[in-house]
N, C-alpha and C. Protein backbone atom coordinates (compact mmCIF):
# COMPACT_ATOMS: atom_id res chain seq x y z
N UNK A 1 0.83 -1.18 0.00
CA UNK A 1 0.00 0.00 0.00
C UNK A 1 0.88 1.24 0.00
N UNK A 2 0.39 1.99 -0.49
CA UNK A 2 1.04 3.34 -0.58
C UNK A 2 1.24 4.22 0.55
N UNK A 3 2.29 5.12 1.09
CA UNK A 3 2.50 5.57 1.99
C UNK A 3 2.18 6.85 1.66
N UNK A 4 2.63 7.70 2.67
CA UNK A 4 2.25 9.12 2.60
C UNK A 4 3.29 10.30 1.78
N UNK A 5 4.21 8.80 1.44
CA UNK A 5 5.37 10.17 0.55
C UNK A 5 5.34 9.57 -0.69
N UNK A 6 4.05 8.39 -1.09
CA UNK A 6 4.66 8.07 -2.52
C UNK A 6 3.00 8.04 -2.86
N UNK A 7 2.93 8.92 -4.36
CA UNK A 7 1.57 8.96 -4.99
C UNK A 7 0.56 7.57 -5.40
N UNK A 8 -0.18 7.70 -5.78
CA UNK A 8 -0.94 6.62 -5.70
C UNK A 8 -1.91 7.09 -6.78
N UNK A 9 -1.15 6.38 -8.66
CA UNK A 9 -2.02 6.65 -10.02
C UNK A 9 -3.04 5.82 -9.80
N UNK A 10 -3.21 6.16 -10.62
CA UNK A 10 -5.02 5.64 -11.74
C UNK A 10 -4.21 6.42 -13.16
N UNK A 11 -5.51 5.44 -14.18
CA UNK A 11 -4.99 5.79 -15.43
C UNK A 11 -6.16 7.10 -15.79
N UNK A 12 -6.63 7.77 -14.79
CA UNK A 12 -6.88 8.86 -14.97
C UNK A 12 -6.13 10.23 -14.64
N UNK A 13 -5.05 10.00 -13.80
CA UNK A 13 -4.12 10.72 -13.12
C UNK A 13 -2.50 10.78 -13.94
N UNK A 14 -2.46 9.83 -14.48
CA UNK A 14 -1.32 9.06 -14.73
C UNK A 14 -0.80 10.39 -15.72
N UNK A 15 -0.84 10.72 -16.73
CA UNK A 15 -0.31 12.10 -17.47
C UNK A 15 0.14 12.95 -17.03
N UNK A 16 -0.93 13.64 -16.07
CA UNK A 16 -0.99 14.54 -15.62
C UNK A 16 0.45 14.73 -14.70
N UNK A 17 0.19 13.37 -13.41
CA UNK A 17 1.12 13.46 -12.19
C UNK A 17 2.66 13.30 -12.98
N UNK A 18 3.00 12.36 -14.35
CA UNK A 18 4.25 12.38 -14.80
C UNK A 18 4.68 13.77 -15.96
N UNK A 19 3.83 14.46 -16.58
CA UNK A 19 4.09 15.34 -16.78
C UNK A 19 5.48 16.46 -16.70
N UNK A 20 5.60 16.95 -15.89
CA UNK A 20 6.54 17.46 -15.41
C UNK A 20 7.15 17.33 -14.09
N UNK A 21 8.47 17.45 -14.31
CA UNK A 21 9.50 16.79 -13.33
C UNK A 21 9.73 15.81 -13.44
N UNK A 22 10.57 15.00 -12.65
CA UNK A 22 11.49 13.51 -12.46
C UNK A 22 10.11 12.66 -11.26
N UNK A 23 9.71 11.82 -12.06
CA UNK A 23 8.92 10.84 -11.11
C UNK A 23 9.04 9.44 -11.47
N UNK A 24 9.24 8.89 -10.46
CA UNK A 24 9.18 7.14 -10.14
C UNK A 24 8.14 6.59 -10.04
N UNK A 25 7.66 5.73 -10.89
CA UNK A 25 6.80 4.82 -11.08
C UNK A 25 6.95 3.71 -10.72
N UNK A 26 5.95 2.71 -9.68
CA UNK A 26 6.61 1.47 -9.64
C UNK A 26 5.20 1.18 -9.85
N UNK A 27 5.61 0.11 -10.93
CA UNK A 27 4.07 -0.50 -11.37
C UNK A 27 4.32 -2.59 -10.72
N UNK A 28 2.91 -2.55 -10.02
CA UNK A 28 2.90 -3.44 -9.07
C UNK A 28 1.97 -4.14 -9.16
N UNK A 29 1.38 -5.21 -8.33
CA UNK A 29 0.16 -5.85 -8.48
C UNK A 29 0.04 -6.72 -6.68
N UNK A 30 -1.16 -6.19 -6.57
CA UNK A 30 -1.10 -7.08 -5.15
C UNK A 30 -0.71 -8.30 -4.94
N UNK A 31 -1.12 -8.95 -5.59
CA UNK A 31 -0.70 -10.77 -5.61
C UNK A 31 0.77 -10.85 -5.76
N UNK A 32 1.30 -9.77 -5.87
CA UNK A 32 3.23 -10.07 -6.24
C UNK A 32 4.18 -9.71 -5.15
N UNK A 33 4.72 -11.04 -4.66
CA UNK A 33 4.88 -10.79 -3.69
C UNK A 33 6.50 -10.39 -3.62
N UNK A 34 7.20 -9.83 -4.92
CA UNK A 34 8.12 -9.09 -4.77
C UNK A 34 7.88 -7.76 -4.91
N UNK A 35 6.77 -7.61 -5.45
CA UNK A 35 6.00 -5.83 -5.01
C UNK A 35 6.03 -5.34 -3.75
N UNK A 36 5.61 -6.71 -2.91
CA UNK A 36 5.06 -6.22 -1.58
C UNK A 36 6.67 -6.65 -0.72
N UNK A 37 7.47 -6.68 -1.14
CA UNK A 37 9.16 -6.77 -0.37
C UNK A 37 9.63 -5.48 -0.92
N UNK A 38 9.53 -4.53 -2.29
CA UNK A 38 9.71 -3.59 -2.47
C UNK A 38 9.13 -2.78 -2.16
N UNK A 39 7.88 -2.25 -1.33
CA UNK A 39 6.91 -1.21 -0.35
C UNK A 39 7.67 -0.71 0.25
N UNK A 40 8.43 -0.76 1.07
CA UNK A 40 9.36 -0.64 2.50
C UNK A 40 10.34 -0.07 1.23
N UNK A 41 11.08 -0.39 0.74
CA UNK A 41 12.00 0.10 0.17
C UNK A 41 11.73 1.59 -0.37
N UNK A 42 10.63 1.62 -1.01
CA UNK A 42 10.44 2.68 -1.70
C UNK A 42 10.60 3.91 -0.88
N UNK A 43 9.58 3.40 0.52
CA UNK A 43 9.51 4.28 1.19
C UNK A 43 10.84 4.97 1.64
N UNK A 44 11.68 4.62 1.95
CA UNK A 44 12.65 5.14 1.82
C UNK A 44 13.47 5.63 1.00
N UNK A 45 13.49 5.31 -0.66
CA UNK A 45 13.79 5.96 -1.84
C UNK A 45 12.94 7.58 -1.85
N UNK A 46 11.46 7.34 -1.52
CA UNK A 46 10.78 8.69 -1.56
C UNK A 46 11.11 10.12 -0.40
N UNK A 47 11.82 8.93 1.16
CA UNK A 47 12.19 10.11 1.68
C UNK A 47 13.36 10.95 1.00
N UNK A 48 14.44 9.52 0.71
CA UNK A 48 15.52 10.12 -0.25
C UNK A 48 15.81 10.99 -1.26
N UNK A 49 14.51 11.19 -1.82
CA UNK A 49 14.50 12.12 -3.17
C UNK A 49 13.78 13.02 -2.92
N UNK A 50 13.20 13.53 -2.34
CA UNK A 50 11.86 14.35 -1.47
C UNK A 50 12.80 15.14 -1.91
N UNK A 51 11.72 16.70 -2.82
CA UNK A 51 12.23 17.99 -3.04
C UNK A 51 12.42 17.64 -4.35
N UNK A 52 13.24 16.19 -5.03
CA UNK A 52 13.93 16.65 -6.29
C UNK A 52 13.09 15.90 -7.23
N UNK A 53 12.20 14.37 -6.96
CA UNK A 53 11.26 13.53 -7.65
C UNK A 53 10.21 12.98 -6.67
N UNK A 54 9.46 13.32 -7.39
CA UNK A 54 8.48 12.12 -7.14
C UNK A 54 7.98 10.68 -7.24
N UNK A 55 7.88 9.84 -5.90
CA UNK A 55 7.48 8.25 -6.27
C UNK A 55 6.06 8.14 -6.23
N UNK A 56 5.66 6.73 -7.12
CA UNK A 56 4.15 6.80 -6.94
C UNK A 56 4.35 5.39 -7.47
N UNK A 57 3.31 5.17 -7.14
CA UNK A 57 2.59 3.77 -7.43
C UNK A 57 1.10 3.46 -8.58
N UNK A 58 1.31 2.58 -9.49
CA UNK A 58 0.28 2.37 -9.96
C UNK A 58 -0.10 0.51 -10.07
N UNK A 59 -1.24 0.35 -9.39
CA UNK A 59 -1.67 -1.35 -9.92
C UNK A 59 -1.78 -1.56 -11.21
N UNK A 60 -1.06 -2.28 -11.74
CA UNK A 60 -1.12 -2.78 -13.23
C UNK A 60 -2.48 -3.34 -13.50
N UNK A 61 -3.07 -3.90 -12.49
CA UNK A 61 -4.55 -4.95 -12.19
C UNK A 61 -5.62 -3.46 -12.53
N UNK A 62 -5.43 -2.60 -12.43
CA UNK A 62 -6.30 -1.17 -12.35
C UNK A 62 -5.96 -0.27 -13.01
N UNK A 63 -4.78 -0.72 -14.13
CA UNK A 63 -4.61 0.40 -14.84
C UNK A 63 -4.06 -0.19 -16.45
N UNK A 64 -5.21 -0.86 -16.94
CA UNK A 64 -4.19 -2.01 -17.76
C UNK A 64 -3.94 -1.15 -19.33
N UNK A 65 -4.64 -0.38 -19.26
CA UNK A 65 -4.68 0.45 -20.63
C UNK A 65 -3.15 1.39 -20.38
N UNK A 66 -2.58 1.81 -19.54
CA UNK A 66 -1.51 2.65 -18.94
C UNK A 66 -0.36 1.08 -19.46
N UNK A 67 -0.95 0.37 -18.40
CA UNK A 67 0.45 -0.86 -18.38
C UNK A 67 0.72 -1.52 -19.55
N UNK A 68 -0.21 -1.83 -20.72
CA UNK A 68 -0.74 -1.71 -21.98
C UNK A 68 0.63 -1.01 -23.15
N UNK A 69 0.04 -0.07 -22.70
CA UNK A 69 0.68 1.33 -23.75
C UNK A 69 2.11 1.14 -23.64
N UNK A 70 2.89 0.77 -22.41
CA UNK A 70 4.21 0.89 -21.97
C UNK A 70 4.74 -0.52 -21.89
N UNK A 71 4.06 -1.49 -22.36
CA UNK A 71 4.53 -2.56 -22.39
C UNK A 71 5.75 -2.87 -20.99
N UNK A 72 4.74 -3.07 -20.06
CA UNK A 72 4.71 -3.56 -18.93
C UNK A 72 4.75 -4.89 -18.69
N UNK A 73 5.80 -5.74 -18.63
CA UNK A 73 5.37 -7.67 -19.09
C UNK A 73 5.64 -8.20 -17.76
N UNK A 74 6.09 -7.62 -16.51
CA UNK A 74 6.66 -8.01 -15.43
C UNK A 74 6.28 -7.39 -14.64
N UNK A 75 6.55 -7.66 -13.12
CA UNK A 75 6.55 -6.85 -12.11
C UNK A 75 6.94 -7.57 -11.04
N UNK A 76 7.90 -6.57 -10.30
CA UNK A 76 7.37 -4.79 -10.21
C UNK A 76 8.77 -4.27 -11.51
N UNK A 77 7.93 -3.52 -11.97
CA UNK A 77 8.75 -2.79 -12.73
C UNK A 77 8.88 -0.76 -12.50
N UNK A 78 9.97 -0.30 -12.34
CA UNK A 78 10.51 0.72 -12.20
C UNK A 78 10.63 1.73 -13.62
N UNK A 79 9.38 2.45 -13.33
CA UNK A 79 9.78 3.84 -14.69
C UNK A 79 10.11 4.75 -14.28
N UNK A 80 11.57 5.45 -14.43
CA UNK A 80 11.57 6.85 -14.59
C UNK A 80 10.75 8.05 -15.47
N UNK A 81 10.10 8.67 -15.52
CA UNK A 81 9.90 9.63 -16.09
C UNK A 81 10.32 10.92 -15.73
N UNK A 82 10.53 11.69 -17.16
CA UNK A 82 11.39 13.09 -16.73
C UNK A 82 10.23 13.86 -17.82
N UNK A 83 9.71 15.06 -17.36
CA UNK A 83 8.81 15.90 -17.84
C UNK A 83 8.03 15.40 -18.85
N UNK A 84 7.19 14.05 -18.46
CA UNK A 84 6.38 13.04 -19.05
C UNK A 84 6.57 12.00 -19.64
N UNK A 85 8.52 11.99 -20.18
CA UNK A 85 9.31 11.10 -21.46
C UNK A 85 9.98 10.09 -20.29
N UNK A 86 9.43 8.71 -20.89
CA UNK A 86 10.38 7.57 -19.91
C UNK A 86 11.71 7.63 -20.37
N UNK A 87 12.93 7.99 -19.29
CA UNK A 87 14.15 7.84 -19.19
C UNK A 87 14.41 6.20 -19.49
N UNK A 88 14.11 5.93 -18.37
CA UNK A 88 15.00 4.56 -17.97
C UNK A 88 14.06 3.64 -17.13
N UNK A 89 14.12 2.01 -16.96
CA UNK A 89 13.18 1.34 -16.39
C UNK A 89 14.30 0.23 -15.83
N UNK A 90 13.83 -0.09 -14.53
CA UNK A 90 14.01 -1.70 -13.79
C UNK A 90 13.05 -2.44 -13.67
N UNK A 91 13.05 -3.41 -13.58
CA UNK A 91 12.49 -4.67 -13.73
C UNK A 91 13.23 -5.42 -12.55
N UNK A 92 12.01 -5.52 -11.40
CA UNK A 92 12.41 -6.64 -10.21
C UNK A 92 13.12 -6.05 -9.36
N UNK A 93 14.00 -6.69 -8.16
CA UNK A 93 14.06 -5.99 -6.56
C UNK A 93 15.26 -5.47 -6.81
N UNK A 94 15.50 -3.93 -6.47
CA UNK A 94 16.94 -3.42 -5.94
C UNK A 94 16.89 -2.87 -4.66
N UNK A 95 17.85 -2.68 -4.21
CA UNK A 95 17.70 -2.30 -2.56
C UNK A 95 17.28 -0.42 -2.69
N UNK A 96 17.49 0.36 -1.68
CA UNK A 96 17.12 1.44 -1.67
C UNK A 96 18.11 2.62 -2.52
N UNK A 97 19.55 2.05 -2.15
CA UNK A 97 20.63 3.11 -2.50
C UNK A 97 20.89 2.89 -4.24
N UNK A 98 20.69 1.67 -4.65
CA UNK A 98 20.45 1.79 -6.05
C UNK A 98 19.34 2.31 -6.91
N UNK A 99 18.12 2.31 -6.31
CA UNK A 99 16.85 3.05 -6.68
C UNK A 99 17.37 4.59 -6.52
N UNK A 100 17.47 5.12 -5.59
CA UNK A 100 17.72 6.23 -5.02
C UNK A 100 18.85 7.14 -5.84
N UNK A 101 19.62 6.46 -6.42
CA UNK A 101 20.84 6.64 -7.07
C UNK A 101 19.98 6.56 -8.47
N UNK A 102 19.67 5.55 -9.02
CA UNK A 102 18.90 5.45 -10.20
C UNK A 102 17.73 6.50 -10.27
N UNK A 103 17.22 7.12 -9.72
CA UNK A 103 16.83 8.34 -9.48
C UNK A 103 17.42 9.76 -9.67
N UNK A 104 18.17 9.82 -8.73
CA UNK A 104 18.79 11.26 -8.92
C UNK A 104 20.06 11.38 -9.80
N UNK A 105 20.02 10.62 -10.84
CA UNK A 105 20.84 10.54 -11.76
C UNK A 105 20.01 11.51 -13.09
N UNK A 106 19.00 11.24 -12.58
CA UNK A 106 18.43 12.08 -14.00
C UNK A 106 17.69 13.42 -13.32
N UNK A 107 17.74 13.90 -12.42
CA UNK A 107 17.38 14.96 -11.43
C UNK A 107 18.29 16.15 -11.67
């Protein structure tokens, strides 16, 4: 579940919130239970970047036209976006300081 420092899409939001600036996407699915070992992590990637990007979360299960478009075949998978254009993507578990780093690399 989403915490209080990381957004929480819908594929009605989804444009809008990546739009502008550097934001982290981690596209997830409840039943995955390396999604739910990466929660905790994030949370701490989002204190980490606080000020320079934004993290957020979207269910692939609730957003399939979004996960669709971006050819999404796995999860959890990691999108950067930078003023709406995907940078760069992971696929599966990294710890915090490589997210965090994989982040403010394009910041």
């Amino acid at each position: 579940m989403a915490s209080e420092n990381i957004k929480k899409l819908s594929q009605e939001n989804f444009k809008e919130t990546t739009q502008s600036g550097v934001t982290l996407v981690d596209f997830y699915a409840d039943w995955c239970g390396p999604c739910r070992m990466l929660a905790p992590v994030l949370d701490q990637v989002a204190e980490g970047v606080r000020g320079k990007a934004l993290v957020a979360k979207m269910d692939i299960d609730q957003a399939m036209q979004v996960t669709s478009e971006l050819q999404i075949t796995s999860v959890p998978t990691l999108i950067l976006f930078k003023e709406g254009k995907e940078v760069k993507r992971i696929v599966g578990l990294r710890d915090a300081d490589f997210i965090t780093d994989f982040v403010l690399s394009s910041c």
